[in-house]
PDB file of N, CA and C in Angstrom:
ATOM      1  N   UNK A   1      -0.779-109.361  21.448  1.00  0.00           N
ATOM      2  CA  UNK A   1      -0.884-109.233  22.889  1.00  0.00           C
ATOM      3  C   UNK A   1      -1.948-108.205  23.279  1.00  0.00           C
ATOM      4  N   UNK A   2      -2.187-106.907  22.766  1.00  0.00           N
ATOM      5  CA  UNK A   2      -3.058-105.905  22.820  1.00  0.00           C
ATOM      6  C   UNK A   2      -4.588-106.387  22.741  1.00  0.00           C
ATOM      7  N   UNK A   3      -4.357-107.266  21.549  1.00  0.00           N
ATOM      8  CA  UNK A   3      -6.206-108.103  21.100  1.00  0.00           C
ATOM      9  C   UNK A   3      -5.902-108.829  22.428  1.00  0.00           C
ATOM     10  N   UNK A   4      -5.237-109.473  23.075  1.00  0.00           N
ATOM     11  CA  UNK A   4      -5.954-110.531  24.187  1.00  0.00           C
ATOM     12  C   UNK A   4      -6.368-109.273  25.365  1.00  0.00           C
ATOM     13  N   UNK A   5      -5.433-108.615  26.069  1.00  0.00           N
ATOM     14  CA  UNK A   5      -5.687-107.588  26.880  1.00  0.00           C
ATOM     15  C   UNK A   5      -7.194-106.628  26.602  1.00  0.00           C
ATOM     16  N   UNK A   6      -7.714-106.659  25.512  1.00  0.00           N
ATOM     17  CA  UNK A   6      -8.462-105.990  24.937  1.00  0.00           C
ATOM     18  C   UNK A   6      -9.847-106.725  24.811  1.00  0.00           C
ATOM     19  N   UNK A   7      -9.809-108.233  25.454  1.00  0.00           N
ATOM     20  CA  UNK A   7     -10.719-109.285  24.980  1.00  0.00           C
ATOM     21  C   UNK A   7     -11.144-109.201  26.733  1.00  0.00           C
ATOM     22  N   UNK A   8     -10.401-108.876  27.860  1.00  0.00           N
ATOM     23  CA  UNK A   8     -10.096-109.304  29.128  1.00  0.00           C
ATOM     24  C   UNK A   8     -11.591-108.919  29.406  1.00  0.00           C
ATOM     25  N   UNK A   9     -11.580-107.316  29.235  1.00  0.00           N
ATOM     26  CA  UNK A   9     -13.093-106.940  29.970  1.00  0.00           C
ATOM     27  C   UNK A   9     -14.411-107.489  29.620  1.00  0.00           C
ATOM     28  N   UNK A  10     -14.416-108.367  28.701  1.00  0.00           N
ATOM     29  CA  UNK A  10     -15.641-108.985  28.246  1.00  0.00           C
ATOM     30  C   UNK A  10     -15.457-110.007  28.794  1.00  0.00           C
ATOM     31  N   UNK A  11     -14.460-110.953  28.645  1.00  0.00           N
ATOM     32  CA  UNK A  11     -14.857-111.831  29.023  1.00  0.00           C
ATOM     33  C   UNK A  11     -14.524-111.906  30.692  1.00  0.00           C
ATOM     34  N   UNK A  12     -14.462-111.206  31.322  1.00  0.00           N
ATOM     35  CA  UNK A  12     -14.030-110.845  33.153  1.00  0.00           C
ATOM     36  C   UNK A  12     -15.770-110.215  33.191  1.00  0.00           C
ATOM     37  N   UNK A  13     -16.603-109.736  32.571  1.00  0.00           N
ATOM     38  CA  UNK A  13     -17.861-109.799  33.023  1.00  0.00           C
ATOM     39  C   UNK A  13     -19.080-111.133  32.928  1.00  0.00           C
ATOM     40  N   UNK A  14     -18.413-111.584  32.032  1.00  0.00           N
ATOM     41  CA  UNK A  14     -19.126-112.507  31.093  1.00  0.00           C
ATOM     42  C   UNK A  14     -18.841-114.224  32.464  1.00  0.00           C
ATOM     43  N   UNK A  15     -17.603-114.202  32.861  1.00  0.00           N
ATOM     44  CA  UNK A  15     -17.169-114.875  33.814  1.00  0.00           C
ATOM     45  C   UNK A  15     -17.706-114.654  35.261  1.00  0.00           C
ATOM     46  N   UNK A  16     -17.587-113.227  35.398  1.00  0.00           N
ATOM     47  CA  UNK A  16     -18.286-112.860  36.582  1.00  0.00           C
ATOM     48  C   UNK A  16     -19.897-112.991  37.068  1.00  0.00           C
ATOM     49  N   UNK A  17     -20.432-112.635  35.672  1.00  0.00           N
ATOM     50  CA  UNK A  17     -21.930-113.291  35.607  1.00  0.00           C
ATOM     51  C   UNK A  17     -22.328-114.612  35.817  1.00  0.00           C
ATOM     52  N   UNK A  18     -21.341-115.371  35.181  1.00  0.00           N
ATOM     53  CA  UNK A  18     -22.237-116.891  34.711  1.00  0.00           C
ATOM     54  C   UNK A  18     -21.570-117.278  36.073  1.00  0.00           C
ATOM     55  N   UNK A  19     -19.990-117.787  35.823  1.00  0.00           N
ATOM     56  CA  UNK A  19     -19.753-118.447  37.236  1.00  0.00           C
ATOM     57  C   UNK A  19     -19.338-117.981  37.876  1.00  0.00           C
ATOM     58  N   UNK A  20     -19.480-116.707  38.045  1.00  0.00           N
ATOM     59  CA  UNK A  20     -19.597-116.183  39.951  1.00  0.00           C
ATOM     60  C   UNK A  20     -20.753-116.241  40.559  1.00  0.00           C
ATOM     61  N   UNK A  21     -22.025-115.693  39.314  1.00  0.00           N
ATOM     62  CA  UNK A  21     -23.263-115.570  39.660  1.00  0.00           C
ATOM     63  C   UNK A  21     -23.394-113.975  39.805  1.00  0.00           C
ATOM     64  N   UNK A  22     -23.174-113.357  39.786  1.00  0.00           N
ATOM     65  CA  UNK A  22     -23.191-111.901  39.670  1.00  0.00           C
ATOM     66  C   UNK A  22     -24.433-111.232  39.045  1.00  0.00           C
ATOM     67  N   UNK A  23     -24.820-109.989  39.516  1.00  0.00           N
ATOM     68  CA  UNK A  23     -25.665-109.520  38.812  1.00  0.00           C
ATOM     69  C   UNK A  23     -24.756-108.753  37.759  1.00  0.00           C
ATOM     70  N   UNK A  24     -26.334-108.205  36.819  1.00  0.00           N
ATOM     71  CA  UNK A  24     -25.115-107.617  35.678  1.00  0.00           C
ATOM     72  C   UNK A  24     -24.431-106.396  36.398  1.00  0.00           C
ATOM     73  N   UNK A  25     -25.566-105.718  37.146  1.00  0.00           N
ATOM     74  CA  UNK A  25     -24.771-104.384  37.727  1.00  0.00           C
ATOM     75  C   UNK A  25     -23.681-104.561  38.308  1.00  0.00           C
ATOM     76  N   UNK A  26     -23.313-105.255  39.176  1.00  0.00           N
ATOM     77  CA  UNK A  26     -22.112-105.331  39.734  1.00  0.00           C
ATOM     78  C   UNK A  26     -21.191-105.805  39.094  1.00  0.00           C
ATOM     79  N   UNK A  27     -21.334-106.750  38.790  1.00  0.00           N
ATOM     80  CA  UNK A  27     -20.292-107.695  37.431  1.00  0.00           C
ATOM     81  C   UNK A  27     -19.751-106.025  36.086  1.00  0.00           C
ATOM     82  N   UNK A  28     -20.696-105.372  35.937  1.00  0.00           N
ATOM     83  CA  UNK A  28     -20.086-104.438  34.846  1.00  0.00           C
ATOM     84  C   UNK A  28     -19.660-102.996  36.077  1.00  0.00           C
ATOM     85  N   UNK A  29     -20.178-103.050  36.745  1.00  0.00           N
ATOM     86  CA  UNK A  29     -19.453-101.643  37.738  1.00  0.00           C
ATOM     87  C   UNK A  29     -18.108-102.292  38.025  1.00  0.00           C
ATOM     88  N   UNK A  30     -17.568-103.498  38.324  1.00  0.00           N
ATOM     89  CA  UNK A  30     -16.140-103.976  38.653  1.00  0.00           C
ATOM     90  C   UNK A  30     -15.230-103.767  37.341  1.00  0.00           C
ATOM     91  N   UNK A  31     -16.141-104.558  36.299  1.00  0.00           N
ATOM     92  CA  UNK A  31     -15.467-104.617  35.285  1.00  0.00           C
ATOM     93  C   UNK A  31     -15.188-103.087  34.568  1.00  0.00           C
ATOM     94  N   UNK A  32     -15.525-102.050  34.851  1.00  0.00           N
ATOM     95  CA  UNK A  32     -15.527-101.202  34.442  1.00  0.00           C
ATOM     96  C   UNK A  32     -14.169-100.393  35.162  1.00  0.00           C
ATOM     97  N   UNK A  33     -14.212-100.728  36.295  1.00  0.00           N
ATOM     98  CA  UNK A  33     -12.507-100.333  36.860  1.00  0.00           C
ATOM     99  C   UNK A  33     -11.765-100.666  36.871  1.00  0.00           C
ATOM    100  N   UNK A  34     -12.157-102.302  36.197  1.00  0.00           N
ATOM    101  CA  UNK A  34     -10.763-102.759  35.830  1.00  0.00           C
ATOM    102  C   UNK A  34     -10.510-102.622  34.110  1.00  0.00           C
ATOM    103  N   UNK A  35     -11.699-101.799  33.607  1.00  0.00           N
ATOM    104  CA  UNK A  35     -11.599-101.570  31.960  1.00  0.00           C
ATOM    105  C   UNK A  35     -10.532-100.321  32.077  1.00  0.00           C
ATOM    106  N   UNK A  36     -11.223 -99.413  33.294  1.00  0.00           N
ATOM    107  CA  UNK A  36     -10.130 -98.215  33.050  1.00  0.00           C
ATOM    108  C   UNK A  36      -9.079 -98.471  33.329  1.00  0.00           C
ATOM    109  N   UNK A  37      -8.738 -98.939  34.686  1.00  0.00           N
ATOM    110  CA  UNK A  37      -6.951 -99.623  34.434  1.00  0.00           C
ATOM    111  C   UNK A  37      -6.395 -99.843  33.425  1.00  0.00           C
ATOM    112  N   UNK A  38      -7.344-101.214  32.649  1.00  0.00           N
ATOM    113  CA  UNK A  38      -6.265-101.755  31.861  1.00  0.00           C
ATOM    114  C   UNK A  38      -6.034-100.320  30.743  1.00  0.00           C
ATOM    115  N   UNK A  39      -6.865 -99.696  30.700  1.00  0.00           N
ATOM    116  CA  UNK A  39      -6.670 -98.692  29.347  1.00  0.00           C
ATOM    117  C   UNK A  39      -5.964 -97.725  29.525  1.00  0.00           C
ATOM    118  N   UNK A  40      -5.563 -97.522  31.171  1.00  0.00           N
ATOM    119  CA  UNK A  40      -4.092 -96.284  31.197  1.00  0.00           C
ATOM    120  C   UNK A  40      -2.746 -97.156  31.444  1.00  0.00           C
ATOM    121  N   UNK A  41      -3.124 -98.278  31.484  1.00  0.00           N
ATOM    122  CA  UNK A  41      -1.665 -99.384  31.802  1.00  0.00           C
ATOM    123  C   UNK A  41      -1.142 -99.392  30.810  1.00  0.00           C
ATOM    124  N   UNK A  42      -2.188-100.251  29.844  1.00  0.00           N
ATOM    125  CA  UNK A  42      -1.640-100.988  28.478  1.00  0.00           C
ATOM    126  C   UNK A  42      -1.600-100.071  27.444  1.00  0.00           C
ATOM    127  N   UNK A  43      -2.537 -99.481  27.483  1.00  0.00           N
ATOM    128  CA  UNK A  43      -3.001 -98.341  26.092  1.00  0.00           C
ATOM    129  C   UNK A  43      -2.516 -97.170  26.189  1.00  0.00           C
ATOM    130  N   UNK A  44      -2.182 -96.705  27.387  1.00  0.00           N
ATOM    131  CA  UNK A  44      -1.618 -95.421  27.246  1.00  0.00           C
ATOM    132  C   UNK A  44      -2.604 -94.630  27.413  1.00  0.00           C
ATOM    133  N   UNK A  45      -3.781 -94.934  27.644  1.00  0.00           N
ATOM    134  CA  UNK A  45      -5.061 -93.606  28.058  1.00  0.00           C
ATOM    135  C   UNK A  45      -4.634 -92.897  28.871  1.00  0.00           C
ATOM    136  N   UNK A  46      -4.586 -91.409  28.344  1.00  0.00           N
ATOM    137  CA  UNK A  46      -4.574 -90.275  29.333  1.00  0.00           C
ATOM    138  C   UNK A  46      -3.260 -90.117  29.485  1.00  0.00           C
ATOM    139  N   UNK A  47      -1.692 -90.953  28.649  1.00  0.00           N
ATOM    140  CA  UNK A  47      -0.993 -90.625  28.725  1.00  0.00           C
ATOM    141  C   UNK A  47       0.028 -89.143  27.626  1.00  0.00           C
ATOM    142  N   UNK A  48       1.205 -88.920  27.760  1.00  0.00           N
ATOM    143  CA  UNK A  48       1.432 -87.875  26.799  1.00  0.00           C
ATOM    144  C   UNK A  48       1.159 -87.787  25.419  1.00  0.00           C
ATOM    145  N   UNK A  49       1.158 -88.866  25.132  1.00  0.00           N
ATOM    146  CA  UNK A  49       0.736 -89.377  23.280  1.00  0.00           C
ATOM    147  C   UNK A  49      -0.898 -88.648  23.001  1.00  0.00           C
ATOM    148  N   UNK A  50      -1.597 -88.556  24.374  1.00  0.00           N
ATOM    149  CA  UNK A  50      -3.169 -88.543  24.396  1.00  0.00           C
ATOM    150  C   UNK A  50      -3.268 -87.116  24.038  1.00  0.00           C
ATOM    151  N   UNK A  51      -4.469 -86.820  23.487  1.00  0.00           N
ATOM    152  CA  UNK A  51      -4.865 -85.509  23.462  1.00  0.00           C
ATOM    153  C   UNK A  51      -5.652 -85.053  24.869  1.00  0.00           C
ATOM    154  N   UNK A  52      -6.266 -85.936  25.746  1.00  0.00           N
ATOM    155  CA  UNK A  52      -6.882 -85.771  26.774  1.00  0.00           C
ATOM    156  C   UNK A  52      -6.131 -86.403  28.217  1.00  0.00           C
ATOM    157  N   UNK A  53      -6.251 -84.939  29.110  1.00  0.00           N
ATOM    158  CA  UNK A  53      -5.720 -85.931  30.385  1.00  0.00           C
ATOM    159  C   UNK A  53      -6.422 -87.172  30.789  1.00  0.00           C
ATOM    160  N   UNK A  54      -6.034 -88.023  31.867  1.00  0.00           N
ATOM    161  CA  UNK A  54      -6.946 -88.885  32.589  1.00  0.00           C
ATOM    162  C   UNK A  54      -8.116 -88.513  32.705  1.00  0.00           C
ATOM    163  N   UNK A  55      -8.025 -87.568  33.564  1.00  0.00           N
ATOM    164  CA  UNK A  55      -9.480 -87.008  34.211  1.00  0.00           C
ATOM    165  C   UNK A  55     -10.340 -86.816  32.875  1.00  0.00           C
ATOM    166  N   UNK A  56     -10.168 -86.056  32.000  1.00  0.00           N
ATOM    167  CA  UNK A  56     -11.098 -85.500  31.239  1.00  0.00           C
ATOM    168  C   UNK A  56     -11.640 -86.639  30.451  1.00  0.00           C
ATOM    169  N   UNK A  57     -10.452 -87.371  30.098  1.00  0.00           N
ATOM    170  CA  UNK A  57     -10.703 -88.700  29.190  1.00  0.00           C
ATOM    171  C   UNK A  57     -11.979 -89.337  29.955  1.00  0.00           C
ATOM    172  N   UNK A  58     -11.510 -89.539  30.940  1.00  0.00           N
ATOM    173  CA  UNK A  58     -12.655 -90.872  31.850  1.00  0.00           C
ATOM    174  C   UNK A  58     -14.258 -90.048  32.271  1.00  0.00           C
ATOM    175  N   UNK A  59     -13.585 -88.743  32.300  1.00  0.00           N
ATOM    176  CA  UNK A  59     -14.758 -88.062  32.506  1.00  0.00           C
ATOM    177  C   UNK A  59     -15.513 -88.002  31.180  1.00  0.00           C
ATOM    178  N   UNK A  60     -15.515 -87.700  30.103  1.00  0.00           N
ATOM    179  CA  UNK A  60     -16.131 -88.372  28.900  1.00  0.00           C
ATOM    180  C   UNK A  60     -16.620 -89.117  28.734  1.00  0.00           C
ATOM    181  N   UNK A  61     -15.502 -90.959  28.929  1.00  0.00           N
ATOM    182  CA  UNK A  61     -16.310 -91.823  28.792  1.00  0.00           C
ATOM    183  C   UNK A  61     -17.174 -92.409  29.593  1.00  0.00           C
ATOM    184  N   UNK A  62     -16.985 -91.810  31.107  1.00  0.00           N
ATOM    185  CA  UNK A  62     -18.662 -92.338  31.977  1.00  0.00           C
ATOM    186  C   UNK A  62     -19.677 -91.037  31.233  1.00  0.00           C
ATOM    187  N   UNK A  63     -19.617 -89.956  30.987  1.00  0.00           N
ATOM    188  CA  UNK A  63     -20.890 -89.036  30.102  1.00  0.00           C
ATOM    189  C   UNK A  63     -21.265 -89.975  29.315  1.00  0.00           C
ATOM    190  N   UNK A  64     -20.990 -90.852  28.522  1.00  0.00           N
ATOM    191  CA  UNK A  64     -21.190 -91.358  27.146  1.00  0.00           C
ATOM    192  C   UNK A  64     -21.978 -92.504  27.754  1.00  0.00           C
ATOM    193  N   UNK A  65     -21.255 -93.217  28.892  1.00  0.00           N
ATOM    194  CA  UNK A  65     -21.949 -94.411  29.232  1.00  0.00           C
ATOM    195  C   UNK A  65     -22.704 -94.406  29.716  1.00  0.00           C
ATOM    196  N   UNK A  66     -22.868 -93.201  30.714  1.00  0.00           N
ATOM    197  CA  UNK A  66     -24.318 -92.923  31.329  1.00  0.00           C
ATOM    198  C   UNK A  66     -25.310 -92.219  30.796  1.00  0.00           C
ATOM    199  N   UNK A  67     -25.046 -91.880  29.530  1.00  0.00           N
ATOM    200  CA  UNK A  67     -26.301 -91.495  28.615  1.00  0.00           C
ATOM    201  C   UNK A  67     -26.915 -92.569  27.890  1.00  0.00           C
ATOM    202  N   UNK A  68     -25.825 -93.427  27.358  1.00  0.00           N
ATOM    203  CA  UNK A  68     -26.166 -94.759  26.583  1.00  0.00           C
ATOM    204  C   UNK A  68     -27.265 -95.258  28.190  1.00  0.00           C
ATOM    205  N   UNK A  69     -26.723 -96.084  29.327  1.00  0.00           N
ATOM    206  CA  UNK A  69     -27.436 -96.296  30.178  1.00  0.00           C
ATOM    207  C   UNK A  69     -28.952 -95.727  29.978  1.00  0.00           C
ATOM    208  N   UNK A  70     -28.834 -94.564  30.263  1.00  0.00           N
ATOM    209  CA  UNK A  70     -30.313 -93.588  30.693  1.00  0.00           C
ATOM    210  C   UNK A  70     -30.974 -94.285  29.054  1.00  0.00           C
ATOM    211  N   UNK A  71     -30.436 -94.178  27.748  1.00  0.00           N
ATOM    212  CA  UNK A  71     -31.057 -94.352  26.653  1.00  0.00           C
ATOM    213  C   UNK A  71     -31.692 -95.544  26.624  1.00  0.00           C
ATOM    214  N   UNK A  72     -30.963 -97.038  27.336  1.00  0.00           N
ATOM    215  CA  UNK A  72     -31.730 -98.004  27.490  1.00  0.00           C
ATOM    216  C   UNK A  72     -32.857 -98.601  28.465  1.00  0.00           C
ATOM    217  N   UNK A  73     -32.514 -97.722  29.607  1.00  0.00           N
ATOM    218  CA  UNK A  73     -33.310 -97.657  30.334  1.00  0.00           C
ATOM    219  C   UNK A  73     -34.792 -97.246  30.151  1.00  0.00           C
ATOM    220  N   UNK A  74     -35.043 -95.842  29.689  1.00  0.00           N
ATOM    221  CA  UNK A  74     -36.222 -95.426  29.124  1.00  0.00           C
ATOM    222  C   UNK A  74     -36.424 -96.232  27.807  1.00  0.00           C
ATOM    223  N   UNK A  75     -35.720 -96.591  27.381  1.00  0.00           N
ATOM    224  CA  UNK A  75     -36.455 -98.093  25.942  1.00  0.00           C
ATOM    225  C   UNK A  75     -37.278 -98.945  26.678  1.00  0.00           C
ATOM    226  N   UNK A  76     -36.897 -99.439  27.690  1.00  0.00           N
ATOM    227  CA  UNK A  76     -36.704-100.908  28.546  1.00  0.00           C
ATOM    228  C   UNK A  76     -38.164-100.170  29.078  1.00  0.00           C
ATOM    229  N   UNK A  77     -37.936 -99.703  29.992  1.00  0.00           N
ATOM    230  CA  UNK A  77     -38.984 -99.142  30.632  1.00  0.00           C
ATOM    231  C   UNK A  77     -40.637 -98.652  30.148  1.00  0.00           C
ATOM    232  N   UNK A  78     -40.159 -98.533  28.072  1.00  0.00           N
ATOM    233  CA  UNK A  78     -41.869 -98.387  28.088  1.00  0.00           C
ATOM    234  C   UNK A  78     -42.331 -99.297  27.318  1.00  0.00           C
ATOM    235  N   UNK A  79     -42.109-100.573  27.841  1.00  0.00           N
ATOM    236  CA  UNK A  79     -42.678-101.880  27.057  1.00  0.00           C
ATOM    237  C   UNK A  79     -43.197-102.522  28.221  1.00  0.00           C
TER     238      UNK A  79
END
């Protein structure tokens, strides 16, 4: 049950792109709030088991994603 819940956010962008028509930005900024949901619902992110609260947790993983971002961006950008 975890692997399907865990499959959702890919393919809820992947859906949102092709047949909604979506750009990627928006299609992954949605999917991205509904990635964090599912990961304090189902997974327990940020719960007592966690070493990290919510906040700090999520605050991490947008640092991470918005560096990855910035990293592809300047790739992209000098070709």
């Amino acid at each position: 049950m975890l692997a399907l819940l865990a499959a959702v956010p890919v393919l809820l962008v992947l859906v949102l792109m092709t047949a909604a028509g979506w750009s990627a930005a928006r299609a992954g900024l949605v999917t991205s709030v509904v990635t964090l949901a599912l990961a304090v619902a189902a997974f327990g992110f940020g719960g007592p088991a966690d070493q990290f609260s919510i906040l700090s947790g999520t605050g991490g993983v947008f640092a991470e994603a918005t560096f990855i971002a910035a990293a592809v961006v300047s790739i992209i950008s000098r070709h």
